[in-house]
N, C-alpha and C. Protein backbone atom coordinates (compact mmCIF):
# COMPACT_ATOMS: atom_id res chain seq x y z
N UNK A 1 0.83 -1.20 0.00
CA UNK A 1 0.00 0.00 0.00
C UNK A 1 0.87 1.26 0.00
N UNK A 2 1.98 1.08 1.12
CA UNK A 2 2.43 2.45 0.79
C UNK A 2 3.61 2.47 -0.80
N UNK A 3 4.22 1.49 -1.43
CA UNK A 3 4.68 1.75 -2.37
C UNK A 3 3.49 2.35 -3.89
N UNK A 4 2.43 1.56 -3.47
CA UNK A 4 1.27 2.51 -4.81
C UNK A 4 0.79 3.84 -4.42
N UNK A 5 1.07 3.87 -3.29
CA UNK A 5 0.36 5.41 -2.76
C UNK A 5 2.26 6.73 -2.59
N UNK A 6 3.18 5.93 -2.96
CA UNK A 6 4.48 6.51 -3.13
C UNK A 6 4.65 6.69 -4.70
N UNK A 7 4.07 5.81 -5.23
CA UNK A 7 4.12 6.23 -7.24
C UNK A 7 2.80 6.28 -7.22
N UNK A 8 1.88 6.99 -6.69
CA UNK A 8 0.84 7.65 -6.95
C UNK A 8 0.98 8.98 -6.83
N UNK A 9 1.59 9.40 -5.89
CA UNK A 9 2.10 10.72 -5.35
C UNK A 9 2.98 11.19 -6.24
N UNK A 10 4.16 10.28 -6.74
CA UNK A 10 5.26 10.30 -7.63
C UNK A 10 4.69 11.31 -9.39
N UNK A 11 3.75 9.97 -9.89
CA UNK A 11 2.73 10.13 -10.90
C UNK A 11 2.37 11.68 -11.05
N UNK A 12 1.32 11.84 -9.82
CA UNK A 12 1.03 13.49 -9.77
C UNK A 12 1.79 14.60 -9.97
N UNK A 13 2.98 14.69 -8.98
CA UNK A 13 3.94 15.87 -9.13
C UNK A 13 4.24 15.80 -10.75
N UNK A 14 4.94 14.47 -11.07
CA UNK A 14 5.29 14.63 -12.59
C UNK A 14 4.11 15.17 -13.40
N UNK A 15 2.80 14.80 -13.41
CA UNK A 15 2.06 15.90 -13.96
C UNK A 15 1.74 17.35 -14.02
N UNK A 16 1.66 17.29 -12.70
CA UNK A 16 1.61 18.80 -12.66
C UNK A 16 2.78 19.80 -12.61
N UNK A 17 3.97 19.25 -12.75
CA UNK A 17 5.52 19.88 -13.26
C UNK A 17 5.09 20.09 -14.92
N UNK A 18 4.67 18.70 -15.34
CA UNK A 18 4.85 19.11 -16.82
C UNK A 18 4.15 20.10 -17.86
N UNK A 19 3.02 20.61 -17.58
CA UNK A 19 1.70 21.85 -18.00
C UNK A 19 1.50 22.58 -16.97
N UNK A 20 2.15 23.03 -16.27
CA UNK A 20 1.67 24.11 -15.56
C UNK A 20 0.05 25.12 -16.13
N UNK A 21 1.24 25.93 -16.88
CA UNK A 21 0.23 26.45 -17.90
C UNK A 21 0.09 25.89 -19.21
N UNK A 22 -1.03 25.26 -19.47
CA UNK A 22 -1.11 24.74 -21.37
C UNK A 22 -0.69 25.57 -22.48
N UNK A 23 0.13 25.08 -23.43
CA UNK A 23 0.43 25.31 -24.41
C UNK A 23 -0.24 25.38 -25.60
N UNK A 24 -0.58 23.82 -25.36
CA UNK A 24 -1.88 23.64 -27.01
C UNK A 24 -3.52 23.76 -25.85
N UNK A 25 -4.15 24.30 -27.12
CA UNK A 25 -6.34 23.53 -26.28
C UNK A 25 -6.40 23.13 -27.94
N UNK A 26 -6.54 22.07 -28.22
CA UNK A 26 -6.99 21.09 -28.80
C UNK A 26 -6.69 21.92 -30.03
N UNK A 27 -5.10 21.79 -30.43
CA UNK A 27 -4.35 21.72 -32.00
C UNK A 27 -4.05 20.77 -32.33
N UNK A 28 -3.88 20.85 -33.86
CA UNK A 28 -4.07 19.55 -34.77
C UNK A 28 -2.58 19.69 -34.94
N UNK A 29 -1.56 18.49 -34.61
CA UNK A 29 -0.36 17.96 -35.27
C UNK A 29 -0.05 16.65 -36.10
N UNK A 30 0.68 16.73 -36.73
CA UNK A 30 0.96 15.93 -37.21
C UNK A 30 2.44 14.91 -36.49
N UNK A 31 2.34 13.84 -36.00
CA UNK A 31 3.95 13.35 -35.85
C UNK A 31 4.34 12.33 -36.33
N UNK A 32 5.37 12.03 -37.30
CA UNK A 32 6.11 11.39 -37.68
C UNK A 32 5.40 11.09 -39.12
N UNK A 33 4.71 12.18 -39.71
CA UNK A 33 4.01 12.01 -40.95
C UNK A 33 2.71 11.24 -40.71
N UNK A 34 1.74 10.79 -39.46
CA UNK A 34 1.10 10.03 -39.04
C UNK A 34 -0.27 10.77 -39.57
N UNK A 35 -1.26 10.09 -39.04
CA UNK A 35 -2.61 11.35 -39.16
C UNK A 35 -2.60 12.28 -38.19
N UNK A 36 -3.39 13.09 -38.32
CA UNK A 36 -3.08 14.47 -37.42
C UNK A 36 -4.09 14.13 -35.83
N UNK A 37 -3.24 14.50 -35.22
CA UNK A 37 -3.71 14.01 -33.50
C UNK A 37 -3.87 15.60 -32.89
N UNK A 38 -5.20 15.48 -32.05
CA UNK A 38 -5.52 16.32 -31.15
C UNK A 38 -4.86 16.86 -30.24
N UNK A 39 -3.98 17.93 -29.36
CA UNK A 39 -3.45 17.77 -28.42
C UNK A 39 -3.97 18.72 -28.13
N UNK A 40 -3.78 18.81 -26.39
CA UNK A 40 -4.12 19.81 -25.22
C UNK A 40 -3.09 19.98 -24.74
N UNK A 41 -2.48 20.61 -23.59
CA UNK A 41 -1.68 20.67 -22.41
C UNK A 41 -0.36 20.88 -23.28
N UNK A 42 0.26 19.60 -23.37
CA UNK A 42 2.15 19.69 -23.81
C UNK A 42 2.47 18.81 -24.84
N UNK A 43 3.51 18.90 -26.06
CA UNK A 43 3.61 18.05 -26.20
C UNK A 43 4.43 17.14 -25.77
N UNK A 44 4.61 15.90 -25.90
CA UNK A 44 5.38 14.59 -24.94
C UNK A 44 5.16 13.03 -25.71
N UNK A 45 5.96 12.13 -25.52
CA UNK A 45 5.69 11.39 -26.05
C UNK A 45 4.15 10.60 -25.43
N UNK A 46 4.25 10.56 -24.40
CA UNK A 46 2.78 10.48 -23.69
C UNK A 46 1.49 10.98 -24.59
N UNK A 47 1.20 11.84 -24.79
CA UNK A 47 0.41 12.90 -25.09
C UNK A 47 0.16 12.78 -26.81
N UNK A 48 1.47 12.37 -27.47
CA UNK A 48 1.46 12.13 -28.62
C UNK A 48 1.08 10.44 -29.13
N UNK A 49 1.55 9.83 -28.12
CA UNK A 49 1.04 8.04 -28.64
C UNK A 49 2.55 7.56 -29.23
N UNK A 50 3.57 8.30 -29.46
CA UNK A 50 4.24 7.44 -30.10
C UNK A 50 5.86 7.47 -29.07
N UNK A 51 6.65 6.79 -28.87
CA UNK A 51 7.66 6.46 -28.30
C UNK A 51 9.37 6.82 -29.22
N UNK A 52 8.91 6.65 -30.29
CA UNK A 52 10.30 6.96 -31.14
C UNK A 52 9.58 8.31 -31.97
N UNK A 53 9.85 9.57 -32.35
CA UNK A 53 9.70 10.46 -32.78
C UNK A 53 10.22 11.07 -33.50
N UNK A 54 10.67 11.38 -34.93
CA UNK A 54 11.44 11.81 -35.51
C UNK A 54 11.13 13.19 -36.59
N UNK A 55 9.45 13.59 -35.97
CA UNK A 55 9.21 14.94 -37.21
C UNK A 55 8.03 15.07 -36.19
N UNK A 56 7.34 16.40 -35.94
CA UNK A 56 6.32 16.84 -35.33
C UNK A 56 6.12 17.89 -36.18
N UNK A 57 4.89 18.51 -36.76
CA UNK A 57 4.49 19.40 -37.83
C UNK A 57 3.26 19.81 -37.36
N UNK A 58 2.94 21.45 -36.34
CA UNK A 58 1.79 21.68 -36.34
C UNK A 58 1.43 23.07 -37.40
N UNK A 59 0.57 23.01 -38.59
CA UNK A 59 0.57 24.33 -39.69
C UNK A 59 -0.46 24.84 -39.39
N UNK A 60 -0.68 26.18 -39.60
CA UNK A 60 -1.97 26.77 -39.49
C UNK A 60 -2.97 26.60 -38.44
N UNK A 61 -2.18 27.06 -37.00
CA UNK A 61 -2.87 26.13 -36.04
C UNK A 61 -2.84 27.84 -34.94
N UNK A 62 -3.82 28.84 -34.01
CA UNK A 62 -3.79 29.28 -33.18
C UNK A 62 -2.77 28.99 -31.83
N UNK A 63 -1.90 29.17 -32.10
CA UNK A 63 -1.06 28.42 -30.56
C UNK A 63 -0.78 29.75 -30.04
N UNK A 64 0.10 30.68 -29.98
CA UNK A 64 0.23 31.75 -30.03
C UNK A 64 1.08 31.96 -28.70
N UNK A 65 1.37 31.47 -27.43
CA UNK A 65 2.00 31.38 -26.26
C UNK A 65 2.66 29.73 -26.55
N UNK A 66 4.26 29.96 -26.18
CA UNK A 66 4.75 28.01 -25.92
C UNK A 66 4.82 28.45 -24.48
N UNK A 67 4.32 28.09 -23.71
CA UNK A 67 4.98 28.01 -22.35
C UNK A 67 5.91 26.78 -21.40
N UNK A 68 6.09 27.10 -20.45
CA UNK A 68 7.23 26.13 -19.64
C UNK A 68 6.58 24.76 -20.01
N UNK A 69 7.30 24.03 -20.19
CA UNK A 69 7.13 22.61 -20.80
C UNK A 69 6.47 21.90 -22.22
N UNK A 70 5.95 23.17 -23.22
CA UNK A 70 5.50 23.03 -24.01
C UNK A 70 5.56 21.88 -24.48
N UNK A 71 7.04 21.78 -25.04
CA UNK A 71 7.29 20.23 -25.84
C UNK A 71 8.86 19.83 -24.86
N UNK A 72 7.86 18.38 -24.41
CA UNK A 72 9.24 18.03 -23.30
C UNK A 72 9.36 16.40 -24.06
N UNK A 73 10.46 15.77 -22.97
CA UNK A 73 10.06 14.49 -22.68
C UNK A 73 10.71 14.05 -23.97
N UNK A 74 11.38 14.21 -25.38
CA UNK A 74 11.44 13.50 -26.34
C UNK A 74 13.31 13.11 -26.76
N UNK A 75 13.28 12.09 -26.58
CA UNK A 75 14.93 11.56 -26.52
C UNK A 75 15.18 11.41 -27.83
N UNK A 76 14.29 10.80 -28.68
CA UNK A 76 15.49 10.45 -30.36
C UNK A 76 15.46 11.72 -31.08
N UNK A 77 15.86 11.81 -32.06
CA UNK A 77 16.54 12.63 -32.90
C UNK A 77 15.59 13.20 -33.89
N UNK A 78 15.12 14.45 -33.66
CA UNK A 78 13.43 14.94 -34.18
C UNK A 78 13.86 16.21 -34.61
N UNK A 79 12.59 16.69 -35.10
CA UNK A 79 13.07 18.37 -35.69
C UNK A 79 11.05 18.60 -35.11
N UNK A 80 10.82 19.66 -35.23
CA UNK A 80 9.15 20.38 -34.97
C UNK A 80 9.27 21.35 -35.67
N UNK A 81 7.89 21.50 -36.55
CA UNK A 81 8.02 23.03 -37.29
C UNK A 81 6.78 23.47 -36.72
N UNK A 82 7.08 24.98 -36.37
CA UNK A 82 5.88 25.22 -36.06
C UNK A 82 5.33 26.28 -37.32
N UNK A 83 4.55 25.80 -38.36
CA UNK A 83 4.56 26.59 -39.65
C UNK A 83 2.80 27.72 -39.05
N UNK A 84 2.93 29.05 -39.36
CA UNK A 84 1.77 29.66 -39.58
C UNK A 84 1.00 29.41 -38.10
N UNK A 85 1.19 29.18 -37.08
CA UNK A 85 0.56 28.86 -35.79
C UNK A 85 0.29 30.27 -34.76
N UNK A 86 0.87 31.45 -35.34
CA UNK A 86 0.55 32.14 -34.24
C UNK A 86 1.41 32.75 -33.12
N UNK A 87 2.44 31.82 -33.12
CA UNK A 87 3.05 32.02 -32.14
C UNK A 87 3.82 33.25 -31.76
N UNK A 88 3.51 34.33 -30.74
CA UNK A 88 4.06 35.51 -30.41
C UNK A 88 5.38 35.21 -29.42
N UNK A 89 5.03 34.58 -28.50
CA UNK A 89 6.16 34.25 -27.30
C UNK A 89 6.46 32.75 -26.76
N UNK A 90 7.73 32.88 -26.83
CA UNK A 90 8.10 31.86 -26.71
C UNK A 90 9.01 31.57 -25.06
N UNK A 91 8.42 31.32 -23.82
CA UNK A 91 8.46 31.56 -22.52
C UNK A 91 9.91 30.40 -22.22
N UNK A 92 10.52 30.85 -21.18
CA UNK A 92 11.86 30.64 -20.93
C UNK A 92 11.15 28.98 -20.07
N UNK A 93 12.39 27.62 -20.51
CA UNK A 93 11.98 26.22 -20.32
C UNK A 93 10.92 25.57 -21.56
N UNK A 94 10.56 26.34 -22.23
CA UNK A 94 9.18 26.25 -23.13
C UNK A 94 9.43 24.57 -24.00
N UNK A 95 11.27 24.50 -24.01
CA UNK A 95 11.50 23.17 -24.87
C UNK A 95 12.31 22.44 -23.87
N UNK A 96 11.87 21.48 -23.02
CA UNK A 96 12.62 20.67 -22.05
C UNK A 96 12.95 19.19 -22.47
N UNK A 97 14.03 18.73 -22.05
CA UNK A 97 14.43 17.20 -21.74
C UNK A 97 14.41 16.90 -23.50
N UNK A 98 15.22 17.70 -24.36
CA UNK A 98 15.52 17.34 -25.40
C UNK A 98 16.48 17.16 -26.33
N UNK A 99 17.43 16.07 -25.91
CA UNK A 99 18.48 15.77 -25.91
C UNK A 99 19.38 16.05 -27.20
N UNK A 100 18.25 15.23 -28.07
CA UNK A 100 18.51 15.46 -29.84
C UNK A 100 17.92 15.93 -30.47
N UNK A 101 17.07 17.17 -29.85
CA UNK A 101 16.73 17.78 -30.84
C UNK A 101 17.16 18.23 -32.44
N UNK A 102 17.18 18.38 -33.22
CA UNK A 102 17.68 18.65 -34.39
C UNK A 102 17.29 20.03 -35.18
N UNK A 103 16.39 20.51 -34.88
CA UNK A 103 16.02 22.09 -35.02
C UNK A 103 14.81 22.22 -34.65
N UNK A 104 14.36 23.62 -34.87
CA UNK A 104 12.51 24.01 -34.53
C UNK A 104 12.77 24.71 -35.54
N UNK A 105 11.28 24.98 -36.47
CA UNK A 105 11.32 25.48 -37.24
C UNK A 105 9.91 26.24 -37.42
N UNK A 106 10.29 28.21 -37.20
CA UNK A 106 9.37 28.87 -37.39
C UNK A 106 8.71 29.66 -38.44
N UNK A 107 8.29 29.39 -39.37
CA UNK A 107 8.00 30.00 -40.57
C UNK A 107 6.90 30.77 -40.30
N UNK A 108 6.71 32.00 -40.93
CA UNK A 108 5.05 32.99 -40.32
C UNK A 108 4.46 32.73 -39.91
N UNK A 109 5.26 32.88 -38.18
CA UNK A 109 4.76 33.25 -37.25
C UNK A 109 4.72 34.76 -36.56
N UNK A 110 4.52 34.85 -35.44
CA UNK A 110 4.37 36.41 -35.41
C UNK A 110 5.51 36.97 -34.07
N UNK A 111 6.71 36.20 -34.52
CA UNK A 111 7.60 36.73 -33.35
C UNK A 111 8.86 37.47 -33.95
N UNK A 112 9.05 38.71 -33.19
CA UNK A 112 9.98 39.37 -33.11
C UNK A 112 11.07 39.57 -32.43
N UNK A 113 12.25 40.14 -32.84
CA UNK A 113 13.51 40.16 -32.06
C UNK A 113 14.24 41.62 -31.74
């Protein structure tokens, strides 16, 4: 009892570390060229369904804030474009635990430098 109620407790914090504040409310991505999946909250391999990841593509999508943990959690060797989405700010932690990333890619969007 107390080890399920120790990774129950465990479980939680890791959730609520990872979306603080949501990133996506229900944008359409695409990953790994797949059909396009719903997301809320962050993206993650959790959240996405798939375990090996190598392309994430959300186009023409309202996102407009990435915040702390936006897109976490992804170990193999990926790239994300975020094409036409909106995006104004991009909040400090916004891309966590991403080892191999390989680029992000922002095409008209609406951020300045």
């Amino acid at each position: 009892f107390v080890m399920l109620k120790t990774c129950l407790l465990l479980l939680l914090v890791k959730m609520s570390i990872q979306c603080e504040v949501p990133s996506f409310k229900n944008n359409i991505i695409v990953a790994n060229g797949d059909t396009p999946t719903t997301i809320s909250g962050c993206i993650s391999p959790d959240t996405i369904g798939f375990t090996s990841i190598f392309r994430i593509s959300a186009e023409n999508q309202a996102i407009q804030d990435l915040n702390h943990g936006a897109v976490q959690g992804i170990s193999s060797k990926f790239e994300i474009d975020f094409h036409n989405t909106s995006v104004e700010i991009i909040r400090e932690g916004a891309f966590l635990d991403l080892p191999q990333l390989i680029r992000i890619y922002f095409m008209e969007n609406e951020l300045f430098w």
